[in-house]
Protein backbone atom coordinates (compact mmCIF):
# COMPACT_ATOMS: atom_id res chain seq x y z
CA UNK A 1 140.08 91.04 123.57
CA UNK A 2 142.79 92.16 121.29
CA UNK A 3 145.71 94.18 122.75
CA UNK A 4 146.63 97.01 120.88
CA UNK A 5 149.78 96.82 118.62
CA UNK A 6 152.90 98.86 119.49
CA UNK A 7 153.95 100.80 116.44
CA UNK A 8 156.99 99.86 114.83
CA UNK A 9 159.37 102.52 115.90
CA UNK A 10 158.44 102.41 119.51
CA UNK A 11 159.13 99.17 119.34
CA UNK A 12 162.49 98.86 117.12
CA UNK A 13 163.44 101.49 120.04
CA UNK A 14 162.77 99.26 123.04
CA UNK A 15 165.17 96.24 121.30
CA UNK A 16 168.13 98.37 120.79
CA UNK A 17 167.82 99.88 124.57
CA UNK A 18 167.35 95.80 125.54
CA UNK A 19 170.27 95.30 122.79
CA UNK A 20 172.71 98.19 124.47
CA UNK A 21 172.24 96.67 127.72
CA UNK A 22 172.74 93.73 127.35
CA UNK A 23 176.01 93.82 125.14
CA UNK A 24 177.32 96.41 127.74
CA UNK A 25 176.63 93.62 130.57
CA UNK A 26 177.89 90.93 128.64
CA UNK A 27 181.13 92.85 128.02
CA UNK A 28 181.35 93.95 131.26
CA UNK A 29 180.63 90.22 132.86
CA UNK A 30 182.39 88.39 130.28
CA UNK A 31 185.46 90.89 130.20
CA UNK A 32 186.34 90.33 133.74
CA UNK A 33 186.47 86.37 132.92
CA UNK A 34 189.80 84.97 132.82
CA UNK A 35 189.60 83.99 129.36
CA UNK A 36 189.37 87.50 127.94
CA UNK A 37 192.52 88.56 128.53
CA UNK A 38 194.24 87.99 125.12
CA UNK A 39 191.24 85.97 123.48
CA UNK A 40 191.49 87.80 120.10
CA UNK A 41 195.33 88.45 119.14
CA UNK A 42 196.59 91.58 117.84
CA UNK A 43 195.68 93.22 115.11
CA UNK A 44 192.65 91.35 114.77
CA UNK A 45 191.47 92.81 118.90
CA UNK A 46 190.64 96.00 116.75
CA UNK A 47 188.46 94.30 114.26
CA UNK A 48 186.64 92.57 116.73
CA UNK A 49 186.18 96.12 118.69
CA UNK A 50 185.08 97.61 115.39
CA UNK A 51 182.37 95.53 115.20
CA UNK A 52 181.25 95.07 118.34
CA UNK A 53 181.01 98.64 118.89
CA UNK A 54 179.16 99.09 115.41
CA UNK A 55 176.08 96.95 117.16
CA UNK A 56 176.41 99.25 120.17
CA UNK A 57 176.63 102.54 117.80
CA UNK A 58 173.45 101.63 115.95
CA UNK A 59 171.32 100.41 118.82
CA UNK A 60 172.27 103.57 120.74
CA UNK A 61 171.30 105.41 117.24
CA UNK A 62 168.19 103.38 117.34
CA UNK A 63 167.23 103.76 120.59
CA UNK A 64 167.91 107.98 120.96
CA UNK A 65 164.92 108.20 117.78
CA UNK A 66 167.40 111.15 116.54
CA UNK A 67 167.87 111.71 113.30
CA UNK A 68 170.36 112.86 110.84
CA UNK A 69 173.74 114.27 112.01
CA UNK A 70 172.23 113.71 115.30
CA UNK A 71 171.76 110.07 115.04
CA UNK A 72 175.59 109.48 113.96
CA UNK A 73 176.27 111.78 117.13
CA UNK A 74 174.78 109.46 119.09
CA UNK A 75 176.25 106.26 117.30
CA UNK A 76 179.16 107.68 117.88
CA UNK A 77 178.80 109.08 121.56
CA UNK A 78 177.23 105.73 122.39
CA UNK A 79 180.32 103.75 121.47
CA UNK A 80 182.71 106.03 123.27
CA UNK A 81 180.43 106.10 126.46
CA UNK A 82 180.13 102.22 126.55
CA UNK A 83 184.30 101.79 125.13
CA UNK A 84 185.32 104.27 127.76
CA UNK A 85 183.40 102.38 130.46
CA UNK A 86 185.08 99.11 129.07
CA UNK A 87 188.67 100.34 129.28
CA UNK A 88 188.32 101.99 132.80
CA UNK A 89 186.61 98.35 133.68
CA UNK A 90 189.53 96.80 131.93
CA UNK A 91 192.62 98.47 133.63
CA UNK A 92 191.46 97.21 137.07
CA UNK A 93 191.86 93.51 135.95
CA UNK A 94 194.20 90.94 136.16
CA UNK A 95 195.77 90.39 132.89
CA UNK A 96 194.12 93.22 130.72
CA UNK A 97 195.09 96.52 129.43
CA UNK A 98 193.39 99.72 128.90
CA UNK A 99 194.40 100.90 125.30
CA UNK A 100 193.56 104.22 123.61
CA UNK A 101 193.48 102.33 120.15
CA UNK A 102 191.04 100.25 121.63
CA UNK A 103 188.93 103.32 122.35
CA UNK A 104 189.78 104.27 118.62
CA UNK A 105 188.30 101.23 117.60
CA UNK A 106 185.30 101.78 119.56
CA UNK A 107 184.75 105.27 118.38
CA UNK A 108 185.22 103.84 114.62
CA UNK A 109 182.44 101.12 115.39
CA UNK A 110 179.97 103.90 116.43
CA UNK A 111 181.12 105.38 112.98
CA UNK A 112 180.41 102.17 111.01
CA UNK A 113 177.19 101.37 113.34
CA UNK A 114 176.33 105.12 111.76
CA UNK A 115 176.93 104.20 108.23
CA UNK A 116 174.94 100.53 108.42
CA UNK A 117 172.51 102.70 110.42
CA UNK A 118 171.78 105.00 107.37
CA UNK A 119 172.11 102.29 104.70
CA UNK A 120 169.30 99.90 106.33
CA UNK A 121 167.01 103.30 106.51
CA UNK A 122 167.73 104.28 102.82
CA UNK A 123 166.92 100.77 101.82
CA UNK A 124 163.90 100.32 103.81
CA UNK A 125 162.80 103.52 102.56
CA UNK A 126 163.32 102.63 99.17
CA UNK A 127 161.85 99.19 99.48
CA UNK A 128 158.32 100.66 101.07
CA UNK A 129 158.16 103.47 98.14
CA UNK A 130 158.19 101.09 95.20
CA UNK A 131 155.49 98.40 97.43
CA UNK A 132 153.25 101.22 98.49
């Protein structure tokens, strides 16, 4: 017996919750490691938040279903929530700082997550118009 076929949004939805989790536990876990603590020098720390907190934007875009203004809202809220997490986790350990240009960073990685967000739809959207 065949098992019926999740639709495509539903599912796209349940990979960025999986994806938001498990980048927030791997930053959390991984964070607290020893290693961290000055692994990506200055200025390049703020590229690296900028993109890691453009993944976390557009899953948490992905996930919500929003759309619109609302879905960079919540690229954007997503970001902060998990980068002001991070920095509160960060200035209880050894040998790591809590920065308010990392939280900038963050917060412009849920902007960019937004952008990439809205790009991939418009293409997608283009590319099934002219094939359907």
């Amino acid at each position: 017996m065949k098992t019926p076929r999740q639709p495509p949004l539903r599912s796209a939805r349940t990979w960025a919750t999986l994806t938001v989790i498990l980048v927030g536990a791997g930053l959390y876990a991984l964070g607290a490691q020893p290693f961290a603590a000055g692994l990506v020098p200055a200025p390049w720390d703020k590229l690296a938040h900028a993109v890691t907190f453009a993944l976390i934007g557009s899953a948490v875009g992905v996930a919500s279903g929003a759309r619109g203004w609302r879905r960079t809202a919540c690229c954007i809220a997503g970001a902060l929530a998990i980068g002001v997490l991070d920095e509160l986790h960060q200035a209880y350990l050894p040998g790591r700082i809590a920065s308010w240009s990392d939280l900038a960073a963050d917060a412009m990685g849920g902007l960019l997550g937004a952008v990439l967000l809205a790009a991939v739809q418009g293409a997608i959207r283009r590319w099934t118009a002219r094939h359907h």
